[in-house]
N, C-alpha and C. Protein backbone atom coordinates (compact mmCIF):
# COMPACT_ATOMS: atom_id res chain seq x y z
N UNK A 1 102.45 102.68 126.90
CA UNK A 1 101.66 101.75 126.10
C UNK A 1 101.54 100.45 126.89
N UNK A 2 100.19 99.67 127.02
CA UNK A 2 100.26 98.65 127.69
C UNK A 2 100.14 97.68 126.74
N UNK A 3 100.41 96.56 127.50
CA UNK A 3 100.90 94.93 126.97
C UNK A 3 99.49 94.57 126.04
N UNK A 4 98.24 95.16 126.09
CA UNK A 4 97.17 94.35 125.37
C UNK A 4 97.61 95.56 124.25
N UNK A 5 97.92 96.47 124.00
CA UNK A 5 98.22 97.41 123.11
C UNK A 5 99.13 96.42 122.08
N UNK A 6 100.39 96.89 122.76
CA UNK A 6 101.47 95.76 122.21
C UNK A 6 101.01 94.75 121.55
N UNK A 7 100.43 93.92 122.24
CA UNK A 7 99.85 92.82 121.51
C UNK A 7 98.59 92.61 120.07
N UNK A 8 98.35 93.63 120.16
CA UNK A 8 96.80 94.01 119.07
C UNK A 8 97.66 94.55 118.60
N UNK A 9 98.97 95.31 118.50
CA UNK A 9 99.79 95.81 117.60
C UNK A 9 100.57 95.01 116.63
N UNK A 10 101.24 93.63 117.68
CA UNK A 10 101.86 92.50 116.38
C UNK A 10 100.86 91.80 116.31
N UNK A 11 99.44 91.50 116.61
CA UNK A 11 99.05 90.50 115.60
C UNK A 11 98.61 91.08 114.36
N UNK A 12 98.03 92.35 114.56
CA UNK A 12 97.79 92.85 113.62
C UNK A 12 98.63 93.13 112.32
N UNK A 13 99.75 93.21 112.44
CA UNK A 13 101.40 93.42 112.07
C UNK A 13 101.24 92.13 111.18
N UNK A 14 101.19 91.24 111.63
CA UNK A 14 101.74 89.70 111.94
C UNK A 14 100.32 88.89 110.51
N UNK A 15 99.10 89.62 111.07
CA UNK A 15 97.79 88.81 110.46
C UNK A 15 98.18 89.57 108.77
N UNK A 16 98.52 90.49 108.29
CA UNK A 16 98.43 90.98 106.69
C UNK A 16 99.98 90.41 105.95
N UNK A 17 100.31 89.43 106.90
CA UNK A 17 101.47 88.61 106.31
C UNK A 17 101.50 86.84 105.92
N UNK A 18 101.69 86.17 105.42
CA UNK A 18 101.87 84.94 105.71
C UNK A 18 101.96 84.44 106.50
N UNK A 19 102.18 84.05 107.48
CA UNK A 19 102.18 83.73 108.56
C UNK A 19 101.40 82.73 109.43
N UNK A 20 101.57 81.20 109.01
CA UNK A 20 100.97 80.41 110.19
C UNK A 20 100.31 81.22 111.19
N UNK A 21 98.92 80.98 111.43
CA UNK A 21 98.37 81.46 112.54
C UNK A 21 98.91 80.50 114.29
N UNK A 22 98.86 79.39 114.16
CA UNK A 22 99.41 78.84 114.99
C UNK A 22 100.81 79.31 115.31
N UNK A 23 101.59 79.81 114.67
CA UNK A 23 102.58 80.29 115.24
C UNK A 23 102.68 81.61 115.35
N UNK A 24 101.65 82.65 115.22
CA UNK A 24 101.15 83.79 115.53
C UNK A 24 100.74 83.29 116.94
N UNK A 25 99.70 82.90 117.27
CA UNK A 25 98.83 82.39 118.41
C UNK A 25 100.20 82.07 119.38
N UNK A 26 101.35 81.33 118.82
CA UNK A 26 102.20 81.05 119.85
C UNK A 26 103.03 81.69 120.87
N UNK A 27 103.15 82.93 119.41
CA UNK A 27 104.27 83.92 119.72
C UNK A 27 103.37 84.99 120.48
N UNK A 28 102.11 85.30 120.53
CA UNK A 28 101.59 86.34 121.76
C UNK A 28 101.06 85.90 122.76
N UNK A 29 100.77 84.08 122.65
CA UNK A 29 100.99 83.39 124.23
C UNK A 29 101.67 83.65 124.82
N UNK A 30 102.89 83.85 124.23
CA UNK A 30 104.82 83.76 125.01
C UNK A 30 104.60 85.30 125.43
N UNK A 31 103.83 86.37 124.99
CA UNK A 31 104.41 87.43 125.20
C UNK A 31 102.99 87.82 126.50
N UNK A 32 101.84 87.44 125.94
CA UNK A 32 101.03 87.31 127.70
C UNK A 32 102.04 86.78 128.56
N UNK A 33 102.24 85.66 128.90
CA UNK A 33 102.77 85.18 129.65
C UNK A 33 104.56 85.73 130.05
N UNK A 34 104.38 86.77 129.20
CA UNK A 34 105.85 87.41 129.08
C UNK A 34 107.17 86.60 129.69
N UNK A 35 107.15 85.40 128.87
CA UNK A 35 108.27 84.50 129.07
C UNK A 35 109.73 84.78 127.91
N UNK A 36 109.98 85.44 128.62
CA UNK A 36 111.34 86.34 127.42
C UNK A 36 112.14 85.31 126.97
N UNK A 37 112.58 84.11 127.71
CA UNK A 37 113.31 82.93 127.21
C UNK A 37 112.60 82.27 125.87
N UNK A 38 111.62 81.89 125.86
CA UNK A 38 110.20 81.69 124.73
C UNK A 38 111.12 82.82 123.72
N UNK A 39 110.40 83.90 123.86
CA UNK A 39 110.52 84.93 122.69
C UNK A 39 112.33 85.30 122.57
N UNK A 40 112.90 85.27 123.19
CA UNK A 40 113.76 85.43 122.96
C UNK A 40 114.80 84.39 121.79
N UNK A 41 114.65 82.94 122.10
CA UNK A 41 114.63 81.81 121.04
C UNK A 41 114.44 82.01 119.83
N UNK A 42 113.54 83.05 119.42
CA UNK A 42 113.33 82.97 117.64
C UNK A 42 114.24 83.43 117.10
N UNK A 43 115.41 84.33 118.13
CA UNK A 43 116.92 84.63 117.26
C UNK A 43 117.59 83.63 116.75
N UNK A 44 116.86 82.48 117.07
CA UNK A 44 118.03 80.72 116.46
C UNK A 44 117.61 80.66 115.18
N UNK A 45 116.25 81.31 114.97
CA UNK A 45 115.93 81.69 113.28
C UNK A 45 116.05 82.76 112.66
N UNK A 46 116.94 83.66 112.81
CA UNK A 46 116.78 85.27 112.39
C UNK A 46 118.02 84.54 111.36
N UNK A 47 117.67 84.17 110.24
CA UNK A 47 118.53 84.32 109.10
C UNK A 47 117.68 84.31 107.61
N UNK A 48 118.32 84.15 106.81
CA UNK A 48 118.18 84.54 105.27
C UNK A 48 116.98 83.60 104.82
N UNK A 49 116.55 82.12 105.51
CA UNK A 49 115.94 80.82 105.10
C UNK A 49 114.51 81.43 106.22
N UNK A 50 114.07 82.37 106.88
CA UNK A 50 113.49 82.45 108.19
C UNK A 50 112.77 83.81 108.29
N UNK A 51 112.48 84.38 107.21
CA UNK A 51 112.32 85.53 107.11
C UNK A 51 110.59 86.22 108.50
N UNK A 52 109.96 85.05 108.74
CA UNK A 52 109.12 85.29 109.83
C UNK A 52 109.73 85.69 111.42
N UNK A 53 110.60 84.73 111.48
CA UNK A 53 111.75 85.14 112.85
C UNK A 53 112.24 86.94 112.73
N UNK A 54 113.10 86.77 111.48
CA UNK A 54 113.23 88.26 111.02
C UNK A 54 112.71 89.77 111.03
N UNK A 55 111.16 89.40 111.14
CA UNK A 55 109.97 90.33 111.20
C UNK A 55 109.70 90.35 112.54
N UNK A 56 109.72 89.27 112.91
CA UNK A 56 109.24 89.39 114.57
C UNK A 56 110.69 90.15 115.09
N UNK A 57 112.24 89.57 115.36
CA UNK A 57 112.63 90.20 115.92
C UNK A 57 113.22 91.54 115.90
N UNK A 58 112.36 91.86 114.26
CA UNK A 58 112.45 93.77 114.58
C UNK A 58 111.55 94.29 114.94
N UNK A 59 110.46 93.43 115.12
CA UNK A 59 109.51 94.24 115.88
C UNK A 59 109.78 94.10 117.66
N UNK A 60 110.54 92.94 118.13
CA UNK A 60 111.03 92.92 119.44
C UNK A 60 111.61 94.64 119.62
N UNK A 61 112.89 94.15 118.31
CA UNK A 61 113.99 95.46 118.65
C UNK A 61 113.00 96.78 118.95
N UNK A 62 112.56 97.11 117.82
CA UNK A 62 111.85 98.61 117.64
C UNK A 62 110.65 98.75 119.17
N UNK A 63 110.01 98.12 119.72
CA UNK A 63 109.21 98.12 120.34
C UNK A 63 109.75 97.43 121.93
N UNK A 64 111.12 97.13 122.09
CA UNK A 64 111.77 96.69 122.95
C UNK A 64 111.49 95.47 123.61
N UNK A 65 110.60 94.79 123.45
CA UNK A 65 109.71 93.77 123.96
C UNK A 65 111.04 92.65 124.22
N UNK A 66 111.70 92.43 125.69
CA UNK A 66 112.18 91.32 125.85
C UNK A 66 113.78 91.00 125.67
N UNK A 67 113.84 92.39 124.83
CA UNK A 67 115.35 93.20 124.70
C UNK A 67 115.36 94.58 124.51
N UNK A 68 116.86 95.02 124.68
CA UNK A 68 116.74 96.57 124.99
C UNK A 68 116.32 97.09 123.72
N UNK A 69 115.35 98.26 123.36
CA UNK A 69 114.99 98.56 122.39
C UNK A 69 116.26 99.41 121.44
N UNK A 70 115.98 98.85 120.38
CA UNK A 70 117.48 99.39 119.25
C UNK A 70 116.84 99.50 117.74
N UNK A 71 116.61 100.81 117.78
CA UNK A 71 116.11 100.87 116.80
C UNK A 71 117.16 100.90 115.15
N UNK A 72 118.43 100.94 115.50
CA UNK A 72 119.45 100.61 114.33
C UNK A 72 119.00 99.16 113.93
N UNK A 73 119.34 98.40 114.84
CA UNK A 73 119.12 96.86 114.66
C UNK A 73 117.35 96.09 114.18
N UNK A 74 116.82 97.09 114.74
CA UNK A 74 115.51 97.11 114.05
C UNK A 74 115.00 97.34 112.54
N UNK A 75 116.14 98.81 112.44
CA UNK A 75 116.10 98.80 110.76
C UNK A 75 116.58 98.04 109.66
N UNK A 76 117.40 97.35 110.47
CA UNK A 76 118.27 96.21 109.67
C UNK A 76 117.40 94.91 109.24
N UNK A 77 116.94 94.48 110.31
CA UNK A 77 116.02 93.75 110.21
C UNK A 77 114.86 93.58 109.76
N UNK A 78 114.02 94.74 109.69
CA UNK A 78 113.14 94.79 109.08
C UNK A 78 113.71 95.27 107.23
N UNK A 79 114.59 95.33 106.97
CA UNK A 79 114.98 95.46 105.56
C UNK A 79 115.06 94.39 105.16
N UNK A 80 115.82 93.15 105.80
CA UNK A 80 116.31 92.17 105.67
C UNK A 80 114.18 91.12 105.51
N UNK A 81 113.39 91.67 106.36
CA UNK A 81 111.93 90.68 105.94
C UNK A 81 111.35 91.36 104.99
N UNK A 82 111.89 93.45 104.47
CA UNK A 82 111.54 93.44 103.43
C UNK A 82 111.58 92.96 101.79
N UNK A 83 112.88 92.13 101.88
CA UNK A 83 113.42 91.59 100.98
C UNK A 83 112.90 90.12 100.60
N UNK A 84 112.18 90.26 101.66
CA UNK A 84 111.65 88.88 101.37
C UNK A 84 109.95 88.63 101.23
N UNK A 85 110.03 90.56 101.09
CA UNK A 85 108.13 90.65 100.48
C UNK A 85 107.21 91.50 101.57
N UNK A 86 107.63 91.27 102.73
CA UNK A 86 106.40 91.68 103.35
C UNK A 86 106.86 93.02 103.32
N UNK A 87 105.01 93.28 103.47
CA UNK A 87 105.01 95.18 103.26
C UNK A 87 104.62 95.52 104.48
N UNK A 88 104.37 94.44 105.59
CA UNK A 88 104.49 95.19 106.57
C UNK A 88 106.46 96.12 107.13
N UNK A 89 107.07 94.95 106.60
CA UNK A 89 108.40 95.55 106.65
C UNK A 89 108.86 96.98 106.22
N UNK A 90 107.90 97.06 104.97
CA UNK A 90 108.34 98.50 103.94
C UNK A 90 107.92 99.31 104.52
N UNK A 91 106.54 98.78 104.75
CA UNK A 91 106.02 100.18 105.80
C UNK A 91 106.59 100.59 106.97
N UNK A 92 107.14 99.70 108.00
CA UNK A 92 108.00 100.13 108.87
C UNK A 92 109.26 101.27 108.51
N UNK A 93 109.63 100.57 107.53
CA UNK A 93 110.82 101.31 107.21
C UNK A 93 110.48 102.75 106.76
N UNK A 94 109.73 102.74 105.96
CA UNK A 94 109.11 104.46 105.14
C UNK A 94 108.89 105.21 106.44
N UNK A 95 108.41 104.57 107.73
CA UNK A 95 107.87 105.46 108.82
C UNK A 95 109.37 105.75 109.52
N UNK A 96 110.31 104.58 109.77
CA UNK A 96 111.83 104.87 110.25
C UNK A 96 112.56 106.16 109.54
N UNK A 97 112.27 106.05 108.23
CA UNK A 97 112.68 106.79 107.33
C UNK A 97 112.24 108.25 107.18
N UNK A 98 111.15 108.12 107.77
CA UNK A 98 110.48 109.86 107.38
C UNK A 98 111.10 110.48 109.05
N UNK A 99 111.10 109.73 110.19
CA UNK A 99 111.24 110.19 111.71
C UNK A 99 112.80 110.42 111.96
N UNK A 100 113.39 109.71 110.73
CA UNK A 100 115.06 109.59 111.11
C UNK A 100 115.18 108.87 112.47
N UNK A 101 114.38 107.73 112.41
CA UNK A 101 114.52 106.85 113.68
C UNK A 101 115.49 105.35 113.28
N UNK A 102 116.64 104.91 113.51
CA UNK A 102 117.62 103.84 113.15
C UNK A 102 118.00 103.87 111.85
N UNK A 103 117.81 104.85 111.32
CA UNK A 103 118.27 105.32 110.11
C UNK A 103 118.38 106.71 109.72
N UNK A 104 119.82 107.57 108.88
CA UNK A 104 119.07 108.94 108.91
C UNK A 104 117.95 109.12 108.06
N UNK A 105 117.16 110.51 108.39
CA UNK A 105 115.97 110.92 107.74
C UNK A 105 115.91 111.18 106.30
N UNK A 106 115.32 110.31 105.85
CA UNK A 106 115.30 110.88 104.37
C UNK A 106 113.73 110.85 103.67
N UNK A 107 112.64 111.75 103.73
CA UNK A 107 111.87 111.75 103.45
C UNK A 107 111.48 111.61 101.88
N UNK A 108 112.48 112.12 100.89
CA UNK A 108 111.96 111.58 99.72
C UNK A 108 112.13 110.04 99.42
N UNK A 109 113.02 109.73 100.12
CA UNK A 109 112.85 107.70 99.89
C UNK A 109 111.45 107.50 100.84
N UNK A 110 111.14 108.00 101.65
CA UNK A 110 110.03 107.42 102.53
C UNK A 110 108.80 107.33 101.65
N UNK A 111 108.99 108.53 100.99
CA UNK A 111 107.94 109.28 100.58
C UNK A 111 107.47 108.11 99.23
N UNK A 112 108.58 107.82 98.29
CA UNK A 112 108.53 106.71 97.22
C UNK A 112 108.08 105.58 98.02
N UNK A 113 108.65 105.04 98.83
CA UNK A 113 108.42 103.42 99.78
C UNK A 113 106.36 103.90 99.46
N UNK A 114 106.32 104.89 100.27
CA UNK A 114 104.88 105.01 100.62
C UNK A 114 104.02 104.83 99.48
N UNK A 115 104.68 105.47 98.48
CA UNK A 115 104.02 105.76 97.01
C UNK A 115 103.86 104.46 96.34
N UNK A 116 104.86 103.51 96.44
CA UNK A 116 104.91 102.23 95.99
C UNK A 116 103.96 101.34 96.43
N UNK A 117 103.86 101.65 97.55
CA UNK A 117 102.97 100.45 98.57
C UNK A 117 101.35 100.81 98.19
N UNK A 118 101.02 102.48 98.27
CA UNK A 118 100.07 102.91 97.33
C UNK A 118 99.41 102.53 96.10
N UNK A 119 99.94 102.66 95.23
CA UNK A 119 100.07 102.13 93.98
C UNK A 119 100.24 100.62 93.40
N UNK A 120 101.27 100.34 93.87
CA UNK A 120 101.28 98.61 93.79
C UNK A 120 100.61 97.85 94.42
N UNK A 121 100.52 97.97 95.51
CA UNK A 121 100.00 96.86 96.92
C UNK A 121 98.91 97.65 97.71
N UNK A 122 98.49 98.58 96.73
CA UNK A 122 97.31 99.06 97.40
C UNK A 122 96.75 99.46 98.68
N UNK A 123 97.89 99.93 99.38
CA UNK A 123 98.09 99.86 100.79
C UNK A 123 97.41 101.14 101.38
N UNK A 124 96.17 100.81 101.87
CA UNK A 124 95.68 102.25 102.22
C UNK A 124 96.20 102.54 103.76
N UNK A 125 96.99 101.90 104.55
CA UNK A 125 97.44 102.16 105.72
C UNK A 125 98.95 103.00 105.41
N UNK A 126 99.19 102.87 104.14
CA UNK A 126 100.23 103.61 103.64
C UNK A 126 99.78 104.67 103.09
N UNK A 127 98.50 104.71 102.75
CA UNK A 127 98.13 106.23 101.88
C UNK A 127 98.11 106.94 103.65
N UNK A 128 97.48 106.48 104.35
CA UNK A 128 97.22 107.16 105.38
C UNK A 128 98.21 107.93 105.78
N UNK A 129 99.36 107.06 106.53
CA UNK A 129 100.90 107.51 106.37
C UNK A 129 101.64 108.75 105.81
N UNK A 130 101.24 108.46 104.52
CA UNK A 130 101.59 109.94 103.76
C UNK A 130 101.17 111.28 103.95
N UNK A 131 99.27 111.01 104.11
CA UNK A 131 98.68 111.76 104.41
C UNK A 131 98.82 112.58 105.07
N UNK A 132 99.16 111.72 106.73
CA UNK A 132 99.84 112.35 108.03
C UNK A 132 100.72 113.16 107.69
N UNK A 133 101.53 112.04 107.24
CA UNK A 133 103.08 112.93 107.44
C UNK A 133 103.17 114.43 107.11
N UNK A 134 102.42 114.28 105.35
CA UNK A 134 103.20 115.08 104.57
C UNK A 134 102.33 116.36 105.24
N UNK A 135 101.26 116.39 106.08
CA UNK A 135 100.68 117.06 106.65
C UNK A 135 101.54 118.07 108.13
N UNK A 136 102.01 116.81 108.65
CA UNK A 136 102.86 117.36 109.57
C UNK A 136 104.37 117.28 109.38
N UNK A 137 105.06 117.28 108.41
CA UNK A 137 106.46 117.28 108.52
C UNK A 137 106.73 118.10 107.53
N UNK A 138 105.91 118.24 106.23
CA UNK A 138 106.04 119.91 105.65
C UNK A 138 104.81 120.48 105.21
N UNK A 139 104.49 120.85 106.39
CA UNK A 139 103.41 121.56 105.92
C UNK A 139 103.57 123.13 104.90
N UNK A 140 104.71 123.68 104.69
CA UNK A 140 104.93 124.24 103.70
C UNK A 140 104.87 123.69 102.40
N UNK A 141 105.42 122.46 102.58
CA UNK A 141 106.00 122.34 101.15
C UNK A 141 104.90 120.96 100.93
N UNK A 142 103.85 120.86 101.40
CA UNK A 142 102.73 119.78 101.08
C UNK A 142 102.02 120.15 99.98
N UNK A 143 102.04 118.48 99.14
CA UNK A 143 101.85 118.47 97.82
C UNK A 143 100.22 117.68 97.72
N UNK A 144 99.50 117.89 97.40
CA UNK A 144 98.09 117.63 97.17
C UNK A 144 97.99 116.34 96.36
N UNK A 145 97.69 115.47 96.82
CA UNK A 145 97.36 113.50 97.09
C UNK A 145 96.23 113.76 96.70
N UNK A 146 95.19 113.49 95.19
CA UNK A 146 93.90 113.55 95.42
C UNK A 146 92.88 112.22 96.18
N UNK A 147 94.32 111.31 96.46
CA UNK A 147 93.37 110.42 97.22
C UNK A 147 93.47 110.83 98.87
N UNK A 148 93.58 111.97 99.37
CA UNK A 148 94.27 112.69 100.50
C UNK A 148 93.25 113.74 101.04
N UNK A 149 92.33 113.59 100.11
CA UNK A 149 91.58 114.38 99.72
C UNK A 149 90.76 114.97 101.66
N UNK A 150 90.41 113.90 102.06
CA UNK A 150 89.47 114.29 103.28
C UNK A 150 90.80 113.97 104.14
N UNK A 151 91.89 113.68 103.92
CA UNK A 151 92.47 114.42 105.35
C UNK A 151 92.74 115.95 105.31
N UNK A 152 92.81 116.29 104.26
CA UNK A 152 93.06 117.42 104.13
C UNK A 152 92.21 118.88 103.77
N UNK A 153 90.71 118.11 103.83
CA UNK A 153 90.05 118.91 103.87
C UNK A 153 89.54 119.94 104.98
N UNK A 154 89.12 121.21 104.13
CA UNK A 154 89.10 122.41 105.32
C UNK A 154 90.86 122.97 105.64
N UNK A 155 91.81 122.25 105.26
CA UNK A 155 93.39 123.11 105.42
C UNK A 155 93.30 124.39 104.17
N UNK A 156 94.87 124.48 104.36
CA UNK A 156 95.24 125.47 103.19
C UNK A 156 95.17 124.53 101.77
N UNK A 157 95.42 123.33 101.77
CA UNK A 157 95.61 122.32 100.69
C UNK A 157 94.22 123.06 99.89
N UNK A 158 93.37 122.49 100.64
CA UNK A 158 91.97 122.48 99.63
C UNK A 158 91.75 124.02 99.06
């Protein structure tokens, strides 16, 4: 994956959150310029009052950007900015959760996270999610989403 990837990956991440744009704009200056001392600094805010630091540095962890990639410490973290609202966090986690990646696998919690974000927060990057998954991780035991409808059209589903 290259660095303009990466980068169209957290702003995008970054833009369906609160988030000062100026300090969006800051934080993928630092990472063009891949000045790891810069990005590395926002750990002086990774606490409970800071929940933007929080989000960013699990997306460092999970995506390795600037430290060794750890995806335990990633899940932690991103629980810790889900608690404080963002659904980009939840969604991370439902996807950690279905891959058994920094957490073990547990697809029926993923599966609720997804359902929630669906339903409540209207998250069609989460219907998508499901879609996938439940497409490729049981395709035996896949349960028919009628909003699922055209990914799954032309399978055994329909």
């Amino acid at each position: 994956m290259n660095w303009l990837t990466i980068l169209a990956i957290i702003y995008l991440c970054f833009s369906s959150q609160p988030i000062k744009s100026e300090e969006v704009e800051n934080f993928l200056q630092d990472l063009e310029e891949m000045d790891c001392n810069k990005i590395k600094a926002i750990y002086d805010g990774v606490n409970e009052d800071n929940p933007e630091n929080t989000l960013r540095a699990a997306f460092m962890h999970y995506m390795g950007i600037c430290v060794e990639r750890d995806y335990d410490t990633a899940y932690v973290l991103f629980s810790r900015a889900a608690n404080h609202g963002y659904l980009i966090a939840y969604e991370q986690i439902a996807k950690m959760l279905q891959l058994g990646i920094g957490t073990k696998r547990d697809l029926d919690e993923s599966s609720k996270i997804f359902k929630w974000l669906i339903k409540e927060k209207e998250s069609s990057s989460a219907r998508h999610y499901l879609c996938i998954t439940s497409k490729k991780f049981n395709a035996p035991k896949i349960k028919y989403y009628p909003d699922c409808g055209d990914t799954f059209k032309g399978t055994e589903v329909n």
